[in-house]
N, C-alpha and C. Protein backbone atom coordinates (compact mmCIF):
# COMPACT_ATOMS: atom_id res chain seq x y z
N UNK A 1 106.77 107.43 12.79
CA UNK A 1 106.91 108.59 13.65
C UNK A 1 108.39 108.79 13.93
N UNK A 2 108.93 110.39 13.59
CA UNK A 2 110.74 110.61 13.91
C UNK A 2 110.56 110.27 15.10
N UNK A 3 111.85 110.48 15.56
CA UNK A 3 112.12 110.79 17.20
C UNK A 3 111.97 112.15 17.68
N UNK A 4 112.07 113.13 16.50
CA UNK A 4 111.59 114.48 17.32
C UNK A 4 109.93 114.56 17.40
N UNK A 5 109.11 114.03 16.47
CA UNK A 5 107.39 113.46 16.93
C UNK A 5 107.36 113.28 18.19
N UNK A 6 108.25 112.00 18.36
CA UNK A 6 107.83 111.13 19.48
C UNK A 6 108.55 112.08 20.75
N UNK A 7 109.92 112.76 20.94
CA UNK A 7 109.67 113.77 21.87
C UNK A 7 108.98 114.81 22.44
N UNK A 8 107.88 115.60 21.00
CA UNK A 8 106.86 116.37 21.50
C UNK A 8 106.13 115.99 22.06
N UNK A 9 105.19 114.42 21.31
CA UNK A 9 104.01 114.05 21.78
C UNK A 9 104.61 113.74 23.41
N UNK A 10 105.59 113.26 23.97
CA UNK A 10 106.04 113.02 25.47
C UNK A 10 105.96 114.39 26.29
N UNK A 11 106.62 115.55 25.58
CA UNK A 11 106.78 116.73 26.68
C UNK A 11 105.37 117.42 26.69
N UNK A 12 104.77 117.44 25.07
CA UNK A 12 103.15 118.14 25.23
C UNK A 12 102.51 117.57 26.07
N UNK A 13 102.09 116.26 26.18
CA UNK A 13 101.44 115.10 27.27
C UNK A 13 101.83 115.53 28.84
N UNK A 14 102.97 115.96 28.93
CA UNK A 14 103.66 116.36 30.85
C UNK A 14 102.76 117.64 30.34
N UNK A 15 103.01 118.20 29.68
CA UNK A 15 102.25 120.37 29.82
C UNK A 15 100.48 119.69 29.93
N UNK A 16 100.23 118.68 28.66
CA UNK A 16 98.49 118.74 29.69
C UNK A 16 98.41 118.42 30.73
N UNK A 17 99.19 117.15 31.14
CA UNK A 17 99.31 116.61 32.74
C UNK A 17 99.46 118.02 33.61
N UNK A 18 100.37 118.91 33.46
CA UNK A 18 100.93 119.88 34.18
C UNK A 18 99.41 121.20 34.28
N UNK A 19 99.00 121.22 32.93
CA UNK A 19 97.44 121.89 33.02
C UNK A 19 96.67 121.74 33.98
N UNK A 20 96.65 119.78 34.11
CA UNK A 20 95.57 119.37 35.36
C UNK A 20 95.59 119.26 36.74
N UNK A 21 97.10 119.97 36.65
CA UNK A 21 97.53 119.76 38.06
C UNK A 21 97.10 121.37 38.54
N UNK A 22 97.44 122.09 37.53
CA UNK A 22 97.13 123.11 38.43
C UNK A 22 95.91 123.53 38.39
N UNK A 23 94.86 123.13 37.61
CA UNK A 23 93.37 122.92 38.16
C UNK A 23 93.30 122.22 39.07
N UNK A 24 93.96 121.36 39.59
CA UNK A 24 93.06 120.68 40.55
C UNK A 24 93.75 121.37 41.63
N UNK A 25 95.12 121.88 41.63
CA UNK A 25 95.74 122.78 43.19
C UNK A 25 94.87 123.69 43.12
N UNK A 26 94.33 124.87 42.02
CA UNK A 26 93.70 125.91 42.05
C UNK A 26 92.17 125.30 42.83
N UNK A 27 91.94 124.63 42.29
CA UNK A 27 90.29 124.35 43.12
C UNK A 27 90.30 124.34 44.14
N UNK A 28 91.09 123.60 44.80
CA UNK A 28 91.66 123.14 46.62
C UNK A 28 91.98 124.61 47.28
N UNK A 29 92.23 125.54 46.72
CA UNK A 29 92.62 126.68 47.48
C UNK A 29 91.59 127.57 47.41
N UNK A 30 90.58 127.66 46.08
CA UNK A 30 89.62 127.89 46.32
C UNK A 30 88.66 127.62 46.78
N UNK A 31 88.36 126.19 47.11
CA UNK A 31 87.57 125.82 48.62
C UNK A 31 87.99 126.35 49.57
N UNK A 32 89.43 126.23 49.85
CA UNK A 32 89.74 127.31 51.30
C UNK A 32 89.58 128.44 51.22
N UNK A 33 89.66 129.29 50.19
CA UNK A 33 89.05 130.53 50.13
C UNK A 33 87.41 131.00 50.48
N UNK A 34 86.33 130.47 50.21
CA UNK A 34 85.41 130.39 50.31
C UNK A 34 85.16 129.94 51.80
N UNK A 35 85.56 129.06 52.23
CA UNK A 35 85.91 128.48 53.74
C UNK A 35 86.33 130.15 54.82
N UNK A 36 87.49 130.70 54.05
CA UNK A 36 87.85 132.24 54.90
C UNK A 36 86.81 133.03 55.30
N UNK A 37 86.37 133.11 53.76
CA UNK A 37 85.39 133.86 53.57
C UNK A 37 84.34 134.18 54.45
N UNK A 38 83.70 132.77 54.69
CA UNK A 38 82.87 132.18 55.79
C UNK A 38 83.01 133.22 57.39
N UNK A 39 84.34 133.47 57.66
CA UNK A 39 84.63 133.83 58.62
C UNK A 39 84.08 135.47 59.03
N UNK A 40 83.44 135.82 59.95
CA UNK A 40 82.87 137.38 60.59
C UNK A 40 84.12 137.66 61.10
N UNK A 41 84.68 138.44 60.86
CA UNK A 41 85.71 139.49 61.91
C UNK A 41 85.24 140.27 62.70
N UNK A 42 83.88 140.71 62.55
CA UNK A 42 83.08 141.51 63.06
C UNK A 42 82.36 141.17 64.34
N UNK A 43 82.25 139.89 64.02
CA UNK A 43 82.02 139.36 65.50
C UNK A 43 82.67 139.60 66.84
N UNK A 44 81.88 140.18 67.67
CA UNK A 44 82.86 140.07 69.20
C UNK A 44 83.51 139.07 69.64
N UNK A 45 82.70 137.81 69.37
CA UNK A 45 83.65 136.53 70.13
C UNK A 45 84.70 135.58 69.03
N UNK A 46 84.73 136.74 67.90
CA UNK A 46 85.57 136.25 67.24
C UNK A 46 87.41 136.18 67.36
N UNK A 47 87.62 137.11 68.11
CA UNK A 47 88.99 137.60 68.09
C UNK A 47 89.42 136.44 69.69
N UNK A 48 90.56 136.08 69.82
CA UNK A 48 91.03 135.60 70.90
C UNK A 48 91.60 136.42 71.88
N UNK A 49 91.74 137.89 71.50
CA UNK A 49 92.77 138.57 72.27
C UNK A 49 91.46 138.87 73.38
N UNK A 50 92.50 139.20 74.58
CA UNK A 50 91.64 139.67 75.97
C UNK A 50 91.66 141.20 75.42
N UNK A 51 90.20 141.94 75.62
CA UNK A 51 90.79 143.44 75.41
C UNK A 51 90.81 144.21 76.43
N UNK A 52 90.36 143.62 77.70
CA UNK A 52 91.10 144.26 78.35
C UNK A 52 92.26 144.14 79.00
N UNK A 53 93.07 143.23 78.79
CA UNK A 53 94.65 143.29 78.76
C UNK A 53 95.06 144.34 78.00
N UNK A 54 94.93 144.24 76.74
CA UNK A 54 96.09 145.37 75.90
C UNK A 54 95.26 145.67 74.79
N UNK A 55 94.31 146.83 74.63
CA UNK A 55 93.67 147.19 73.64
C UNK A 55 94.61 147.65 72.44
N UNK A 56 95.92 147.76 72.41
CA UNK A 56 96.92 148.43 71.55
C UNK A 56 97.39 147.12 70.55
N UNK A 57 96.76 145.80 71.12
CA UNK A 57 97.25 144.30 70.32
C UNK A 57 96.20 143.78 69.63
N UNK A 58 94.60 145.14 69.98
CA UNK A 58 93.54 144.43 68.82
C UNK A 58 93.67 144.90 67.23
N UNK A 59 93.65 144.37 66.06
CA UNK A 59 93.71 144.95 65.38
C UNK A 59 92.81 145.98 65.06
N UNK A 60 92.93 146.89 63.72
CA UNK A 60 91.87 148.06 63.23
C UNK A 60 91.19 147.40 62.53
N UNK A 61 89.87 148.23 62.08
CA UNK A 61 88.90 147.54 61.25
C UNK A 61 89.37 147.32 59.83
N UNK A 62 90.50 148.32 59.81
CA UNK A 62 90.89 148.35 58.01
C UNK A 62 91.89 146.07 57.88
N UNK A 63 92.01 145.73 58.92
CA UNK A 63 92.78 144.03 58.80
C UNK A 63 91.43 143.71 58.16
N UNK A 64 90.32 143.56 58.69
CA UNK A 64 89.27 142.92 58.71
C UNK A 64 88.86 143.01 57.05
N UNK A 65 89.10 144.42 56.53
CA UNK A 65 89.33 144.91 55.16
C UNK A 65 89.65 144.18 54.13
N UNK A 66 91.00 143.99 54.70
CA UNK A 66 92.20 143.67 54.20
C UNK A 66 92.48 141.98 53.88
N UNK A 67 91.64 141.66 55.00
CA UNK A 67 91.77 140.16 54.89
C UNK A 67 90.39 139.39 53.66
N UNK A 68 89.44 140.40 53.63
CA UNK A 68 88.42 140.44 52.62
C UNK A 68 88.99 140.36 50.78
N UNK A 69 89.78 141.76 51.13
CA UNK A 69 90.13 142.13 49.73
C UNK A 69 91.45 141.12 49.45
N UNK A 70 92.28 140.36 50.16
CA UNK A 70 93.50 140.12 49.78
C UNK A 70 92.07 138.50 49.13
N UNK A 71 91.52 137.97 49.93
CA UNK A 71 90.73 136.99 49.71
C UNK A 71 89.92 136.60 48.23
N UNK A 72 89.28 137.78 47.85
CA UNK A 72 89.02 138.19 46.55
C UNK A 72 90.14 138.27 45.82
N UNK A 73 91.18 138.90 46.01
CA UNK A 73 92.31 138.94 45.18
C UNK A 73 92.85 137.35 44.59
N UNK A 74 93.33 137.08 45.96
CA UNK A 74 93.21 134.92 45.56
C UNK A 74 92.67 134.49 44.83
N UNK A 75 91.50 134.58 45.00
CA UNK A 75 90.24 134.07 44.36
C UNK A 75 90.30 134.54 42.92
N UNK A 76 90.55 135.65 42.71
CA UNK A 76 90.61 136.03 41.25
C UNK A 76 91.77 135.67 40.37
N UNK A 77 92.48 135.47 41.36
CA UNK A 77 94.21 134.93 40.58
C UNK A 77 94.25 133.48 40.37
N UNK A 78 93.61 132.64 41.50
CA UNK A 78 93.10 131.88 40.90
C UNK A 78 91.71 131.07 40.11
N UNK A 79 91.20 131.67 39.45
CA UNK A 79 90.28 131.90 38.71
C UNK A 79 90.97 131.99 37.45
N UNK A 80 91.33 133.00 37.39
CA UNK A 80 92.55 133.50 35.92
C UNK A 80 93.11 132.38 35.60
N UNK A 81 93.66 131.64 36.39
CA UNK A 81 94.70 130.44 36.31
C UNK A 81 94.15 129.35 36.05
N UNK A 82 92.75 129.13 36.60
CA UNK A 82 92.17 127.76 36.17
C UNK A 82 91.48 128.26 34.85
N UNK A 83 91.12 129.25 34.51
CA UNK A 83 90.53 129.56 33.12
C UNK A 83 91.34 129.57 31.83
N UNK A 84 92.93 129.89 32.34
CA UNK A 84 93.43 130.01 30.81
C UNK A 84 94.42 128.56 30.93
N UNK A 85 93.99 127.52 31.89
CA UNK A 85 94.61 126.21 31.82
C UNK A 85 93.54 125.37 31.13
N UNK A 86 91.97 126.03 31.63
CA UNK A 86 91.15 125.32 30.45
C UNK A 86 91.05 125.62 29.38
N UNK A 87 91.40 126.57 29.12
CA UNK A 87 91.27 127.15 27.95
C UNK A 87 92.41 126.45 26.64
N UNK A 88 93.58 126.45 27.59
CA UNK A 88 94.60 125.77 26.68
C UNK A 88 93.95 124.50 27.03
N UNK A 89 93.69 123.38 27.63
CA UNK A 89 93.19 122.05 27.32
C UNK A 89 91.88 121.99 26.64
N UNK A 90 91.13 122.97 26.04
CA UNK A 90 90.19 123.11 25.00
C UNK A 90 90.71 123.10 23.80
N UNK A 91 92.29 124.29 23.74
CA UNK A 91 92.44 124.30 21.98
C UNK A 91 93.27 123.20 21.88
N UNK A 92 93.93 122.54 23.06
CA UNK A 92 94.45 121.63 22.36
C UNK A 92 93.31 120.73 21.60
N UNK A 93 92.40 119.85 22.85
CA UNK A 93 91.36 119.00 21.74
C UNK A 93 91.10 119.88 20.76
N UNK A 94 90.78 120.96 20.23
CA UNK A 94 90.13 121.19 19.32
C UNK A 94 91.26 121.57 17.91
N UNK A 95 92.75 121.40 17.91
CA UNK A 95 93.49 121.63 17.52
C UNK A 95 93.53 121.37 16.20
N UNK A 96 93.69 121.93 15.30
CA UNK A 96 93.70 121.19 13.90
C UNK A 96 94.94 121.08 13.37
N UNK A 97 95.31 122.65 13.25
CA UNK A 97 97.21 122.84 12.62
C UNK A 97 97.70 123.03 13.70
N UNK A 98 98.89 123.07 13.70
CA UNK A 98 100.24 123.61 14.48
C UNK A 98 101.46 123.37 14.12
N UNK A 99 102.31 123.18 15.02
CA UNK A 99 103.43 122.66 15.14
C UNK A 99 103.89 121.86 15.95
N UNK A 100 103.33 121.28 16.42
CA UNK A 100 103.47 120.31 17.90
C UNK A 100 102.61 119.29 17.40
N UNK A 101 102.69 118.10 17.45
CA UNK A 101 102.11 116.37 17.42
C UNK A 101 101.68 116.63 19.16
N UNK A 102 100.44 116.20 19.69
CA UNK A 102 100.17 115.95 20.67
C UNK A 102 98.98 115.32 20.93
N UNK A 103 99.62 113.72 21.59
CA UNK A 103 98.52 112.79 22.15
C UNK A 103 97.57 113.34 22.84
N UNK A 104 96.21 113.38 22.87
CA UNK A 104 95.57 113.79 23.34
C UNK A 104 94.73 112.91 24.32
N UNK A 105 94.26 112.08 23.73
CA UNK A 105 94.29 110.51 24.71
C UNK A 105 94.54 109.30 23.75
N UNK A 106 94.41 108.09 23.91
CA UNK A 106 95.12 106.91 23.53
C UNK A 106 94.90 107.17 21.72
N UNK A 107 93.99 107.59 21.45
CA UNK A 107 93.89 107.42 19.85
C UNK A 107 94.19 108.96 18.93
N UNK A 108 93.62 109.66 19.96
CA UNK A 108 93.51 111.22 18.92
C UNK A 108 95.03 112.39 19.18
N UNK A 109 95.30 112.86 18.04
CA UNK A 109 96.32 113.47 18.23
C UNK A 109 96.36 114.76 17.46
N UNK A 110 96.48 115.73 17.82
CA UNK A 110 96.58 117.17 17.24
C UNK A 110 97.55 118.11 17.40
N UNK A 111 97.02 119.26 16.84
CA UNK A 111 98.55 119.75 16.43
C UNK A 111 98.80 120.93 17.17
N UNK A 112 99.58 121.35 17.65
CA UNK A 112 99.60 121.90 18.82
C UNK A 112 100.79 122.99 18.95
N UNK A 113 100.49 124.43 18.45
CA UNK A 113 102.03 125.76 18.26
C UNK A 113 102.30 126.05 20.40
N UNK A 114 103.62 124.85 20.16
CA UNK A 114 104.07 125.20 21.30
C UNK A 114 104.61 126.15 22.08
N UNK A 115 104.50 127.29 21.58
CA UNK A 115 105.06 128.41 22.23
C UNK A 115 103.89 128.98 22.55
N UNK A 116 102.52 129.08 22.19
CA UNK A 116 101.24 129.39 23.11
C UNK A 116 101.34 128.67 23.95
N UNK A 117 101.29 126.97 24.14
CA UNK A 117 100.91 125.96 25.11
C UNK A 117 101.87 126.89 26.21
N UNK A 118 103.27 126.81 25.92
CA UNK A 118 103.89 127.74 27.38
C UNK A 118 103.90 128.69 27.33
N UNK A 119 103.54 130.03 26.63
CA UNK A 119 103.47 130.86 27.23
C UNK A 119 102.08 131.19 28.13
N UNK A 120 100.91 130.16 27.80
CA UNK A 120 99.87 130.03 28.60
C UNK A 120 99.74 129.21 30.02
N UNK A 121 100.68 128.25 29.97
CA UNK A 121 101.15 127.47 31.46
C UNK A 121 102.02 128.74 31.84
N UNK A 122 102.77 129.56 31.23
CA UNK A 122 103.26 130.87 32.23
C UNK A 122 102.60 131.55 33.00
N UNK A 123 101.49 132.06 31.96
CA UNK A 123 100.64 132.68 32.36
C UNK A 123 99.63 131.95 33.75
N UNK A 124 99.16 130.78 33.28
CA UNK A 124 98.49 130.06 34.52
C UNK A 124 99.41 129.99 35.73
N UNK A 125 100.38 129.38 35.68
CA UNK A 125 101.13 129.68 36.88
C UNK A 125 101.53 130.61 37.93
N UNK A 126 101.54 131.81 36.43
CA UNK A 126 101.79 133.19 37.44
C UNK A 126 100.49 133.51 38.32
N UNK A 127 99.65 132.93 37.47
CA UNK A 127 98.07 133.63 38.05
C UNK A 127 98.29 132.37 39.48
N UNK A 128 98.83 131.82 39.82
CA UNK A 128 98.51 130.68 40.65
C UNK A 128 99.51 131.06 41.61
N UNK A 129 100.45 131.46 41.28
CA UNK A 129 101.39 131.85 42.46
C UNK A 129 100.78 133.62 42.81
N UNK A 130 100.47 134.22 42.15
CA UNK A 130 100.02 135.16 42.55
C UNK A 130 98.66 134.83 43.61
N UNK A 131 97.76 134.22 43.19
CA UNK A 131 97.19 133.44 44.06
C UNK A 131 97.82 133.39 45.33
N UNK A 132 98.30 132.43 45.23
CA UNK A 132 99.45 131.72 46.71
C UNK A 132 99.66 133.08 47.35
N UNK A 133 99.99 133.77 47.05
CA UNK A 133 100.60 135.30 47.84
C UNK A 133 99.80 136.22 48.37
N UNK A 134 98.75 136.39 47.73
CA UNK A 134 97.43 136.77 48.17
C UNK A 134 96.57 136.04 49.53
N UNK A 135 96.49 134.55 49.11
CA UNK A 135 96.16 133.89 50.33
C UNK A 135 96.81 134.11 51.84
N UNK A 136 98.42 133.76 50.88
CA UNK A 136 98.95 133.93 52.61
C UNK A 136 99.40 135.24 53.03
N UNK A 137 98.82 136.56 52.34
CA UNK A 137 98.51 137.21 52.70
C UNK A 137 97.05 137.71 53.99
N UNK A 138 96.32 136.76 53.25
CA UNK A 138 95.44 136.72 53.95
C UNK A 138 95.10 136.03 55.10
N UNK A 139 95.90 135.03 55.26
CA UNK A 139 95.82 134.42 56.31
C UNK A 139 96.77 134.75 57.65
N UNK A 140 98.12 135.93 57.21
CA UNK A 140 98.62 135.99 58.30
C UNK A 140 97.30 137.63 58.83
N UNK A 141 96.50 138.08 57.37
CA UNK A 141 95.46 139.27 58.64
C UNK A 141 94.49 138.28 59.23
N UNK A 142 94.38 136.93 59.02
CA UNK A 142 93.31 136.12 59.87
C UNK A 142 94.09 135.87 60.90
N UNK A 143 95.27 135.25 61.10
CA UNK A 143 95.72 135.59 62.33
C UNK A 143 95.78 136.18 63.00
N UNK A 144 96.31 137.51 62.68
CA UNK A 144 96.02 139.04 63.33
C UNK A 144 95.16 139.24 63.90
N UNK A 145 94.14 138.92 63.10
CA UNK A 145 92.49 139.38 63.68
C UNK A 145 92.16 138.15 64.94
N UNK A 146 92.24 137.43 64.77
CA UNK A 146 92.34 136.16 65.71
C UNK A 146 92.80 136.22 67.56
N UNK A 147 94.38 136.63 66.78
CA UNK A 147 95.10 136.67 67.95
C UNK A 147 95.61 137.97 68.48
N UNK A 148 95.97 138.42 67.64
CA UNK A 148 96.28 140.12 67.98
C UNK A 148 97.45 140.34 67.05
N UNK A 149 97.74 141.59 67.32
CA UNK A 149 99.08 142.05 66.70
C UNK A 149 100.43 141.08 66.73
N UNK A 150 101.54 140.96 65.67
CA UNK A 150 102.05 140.08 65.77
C UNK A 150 102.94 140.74 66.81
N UNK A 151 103.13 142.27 66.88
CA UNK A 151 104.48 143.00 67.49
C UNK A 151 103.69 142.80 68.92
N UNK A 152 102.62 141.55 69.64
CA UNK A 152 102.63 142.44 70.69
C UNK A 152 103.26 140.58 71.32
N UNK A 153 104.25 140.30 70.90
CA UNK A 153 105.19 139.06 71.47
C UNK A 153 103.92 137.90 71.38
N UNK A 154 102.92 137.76 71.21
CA UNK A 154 102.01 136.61 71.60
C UNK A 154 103.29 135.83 70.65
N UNK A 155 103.01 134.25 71.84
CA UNK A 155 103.72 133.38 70.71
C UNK A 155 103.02 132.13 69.77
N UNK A 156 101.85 132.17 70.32
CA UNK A 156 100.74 131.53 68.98
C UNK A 156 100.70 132.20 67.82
N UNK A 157 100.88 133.92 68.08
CA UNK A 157 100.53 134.25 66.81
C UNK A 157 101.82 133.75 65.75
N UNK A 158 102.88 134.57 66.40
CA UNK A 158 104.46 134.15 65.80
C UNK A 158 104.60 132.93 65.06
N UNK A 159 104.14 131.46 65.87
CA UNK A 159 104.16 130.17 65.94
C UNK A 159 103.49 129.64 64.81
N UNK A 160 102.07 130.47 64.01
CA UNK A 160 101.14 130.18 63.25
C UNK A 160 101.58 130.88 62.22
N UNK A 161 102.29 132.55 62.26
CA UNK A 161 102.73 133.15 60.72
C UNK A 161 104.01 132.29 60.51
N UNK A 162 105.07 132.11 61.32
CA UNK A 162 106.34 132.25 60.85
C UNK A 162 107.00 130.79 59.63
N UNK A 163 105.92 129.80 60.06
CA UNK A 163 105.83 128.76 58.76
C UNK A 163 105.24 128.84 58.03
N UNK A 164 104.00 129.70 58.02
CA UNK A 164 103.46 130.00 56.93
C UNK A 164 104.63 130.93 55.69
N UNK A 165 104.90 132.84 56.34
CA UNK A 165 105.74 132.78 55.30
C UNK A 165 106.85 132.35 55.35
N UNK A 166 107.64 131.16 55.41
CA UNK A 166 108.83 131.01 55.43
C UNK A 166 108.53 129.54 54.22
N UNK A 167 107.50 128.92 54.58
CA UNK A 167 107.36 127.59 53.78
C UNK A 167 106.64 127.90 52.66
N UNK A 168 105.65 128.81 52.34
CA UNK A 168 105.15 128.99 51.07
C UNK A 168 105.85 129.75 49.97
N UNK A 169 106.11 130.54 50.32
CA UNK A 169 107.65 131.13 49.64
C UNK A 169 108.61 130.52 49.02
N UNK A 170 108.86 129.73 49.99
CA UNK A 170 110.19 128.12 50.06
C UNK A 170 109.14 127.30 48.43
N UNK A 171 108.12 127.03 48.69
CA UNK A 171 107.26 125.94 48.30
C UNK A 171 107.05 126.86 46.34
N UNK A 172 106.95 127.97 46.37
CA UNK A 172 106.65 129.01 45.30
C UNK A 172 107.88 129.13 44.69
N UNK A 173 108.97 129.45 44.97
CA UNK A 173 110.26 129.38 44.53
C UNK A 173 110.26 128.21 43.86
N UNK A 174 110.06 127.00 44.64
CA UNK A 174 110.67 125.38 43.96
C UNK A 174 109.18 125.47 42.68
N UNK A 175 108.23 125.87 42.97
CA UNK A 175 107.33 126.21 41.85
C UNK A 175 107.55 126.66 40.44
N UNK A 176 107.79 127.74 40.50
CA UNK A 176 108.37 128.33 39.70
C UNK A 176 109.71 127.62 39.00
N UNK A 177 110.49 127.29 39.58
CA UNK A 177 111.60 126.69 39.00
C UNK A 177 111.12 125.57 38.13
N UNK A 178 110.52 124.61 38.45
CA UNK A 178 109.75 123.31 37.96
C UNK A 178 108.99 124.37 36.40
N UNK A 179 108.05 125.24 36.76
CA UNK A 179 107.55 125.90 36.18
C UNK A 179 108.62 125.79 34.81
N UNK A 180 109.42 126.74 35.07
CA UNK A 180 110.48 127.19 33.87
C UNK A 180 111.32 126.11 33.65
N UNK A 181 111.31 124.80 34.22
CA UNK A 181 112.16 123.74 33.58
C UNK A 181 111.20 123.14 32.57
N UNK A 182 110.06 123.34 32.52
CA UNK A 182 108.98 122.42 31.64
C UNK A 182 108.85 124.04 30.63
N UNK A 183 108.93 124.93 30.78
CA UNK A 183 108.90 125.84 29.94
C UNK A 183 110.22 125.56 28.68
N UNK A 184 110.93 125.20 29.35
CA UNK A 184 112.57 125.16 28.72
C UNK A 184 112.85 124.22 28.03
N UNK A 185 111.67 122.90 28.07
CA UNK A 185 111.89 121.62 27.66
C UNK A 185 110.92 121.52 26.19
């Protein structure tokens, strides 16, 4: 085996590793999705806000909407993402030609045209961060709906969005980067 063999079979092996990772993040968020889901907005004793303090801090019915459809949206982005990560860990086992040497487990090895393998971890990823954006989309209208408007100063609500988008964003960026360093390799 050259040394350029033995470098593919190493970086193809991190892209399946990297496949299973984001099946298994995608599943975990889709349990919490389904978990949202769960949730009535419609319910009266659902919301925390007093309404008769400040009826101008409950949200409209279109959040309640909104927090539905951004939910489905998640859900479908990641869906997309766990499907074309299985999909690439199918053709790899089933691989016959390519251009890529890749261990597949301790004995079997196939052949593997590396410029599908990443442009399909692109693709999964994007579907996964698109995901991510959708969720915490959705979770700052579950707040909303929860607590009230963010403009009306409550500081639970503030307290509960403002790490959300500031750290998933933060967390998606360093994603992506990782993303395109294993793309590049």
């Amino acid at each position: 085996m050259t040394t350029t063999d033995h470098h593919n079979l190493k970086s193809t092996t991190i892209h399946v590793m990297a496949l299973d990772g984001i099946v298994n993040v995608n599943s975990l968020f889709t349990l919490g999705l389904f978990l949202g889901l769960a949730v009535n907005p419609a319910d009266p004793n659902y919301t925390l806000v007093d309404s008769s303090s400040a009826t101008t801090c409950l949200m409209p019915s279109s959040t309640a909407e909104n927090l539905v459809a951004f939910h489905v949206y998640s859900f479908s982005s990641f869906l997309f993402s766990s499907l074309i990560a299985f999909g690439l860990k199918q053709a790899i086992r089933a691989a016959k030609d390519g251009d890529t040497r890749i261990q597949v487990s301790d004995d079997t090895i196939a052949h593997v045209n590396l410029r599908v393998l990443r442009a399909g971890i692109l693709a999964s990823a994007a579907g996964s961060v698109s995901g991510c954006l959708f969720l915490t989309a959705a979770l700052v209208d579950l707040v909303e709906l929860k607590l009230g408007k963010l403009g009306c100063s409550d500081w639970y609500g503030v307290a509960a969005v403002v790490p959300l988008v500031v750290l998933v964003p933060l967390a998606l960026v360093f994603y992506i980067c990782i993303v395109l360093h294993a793309f590049a390799t």
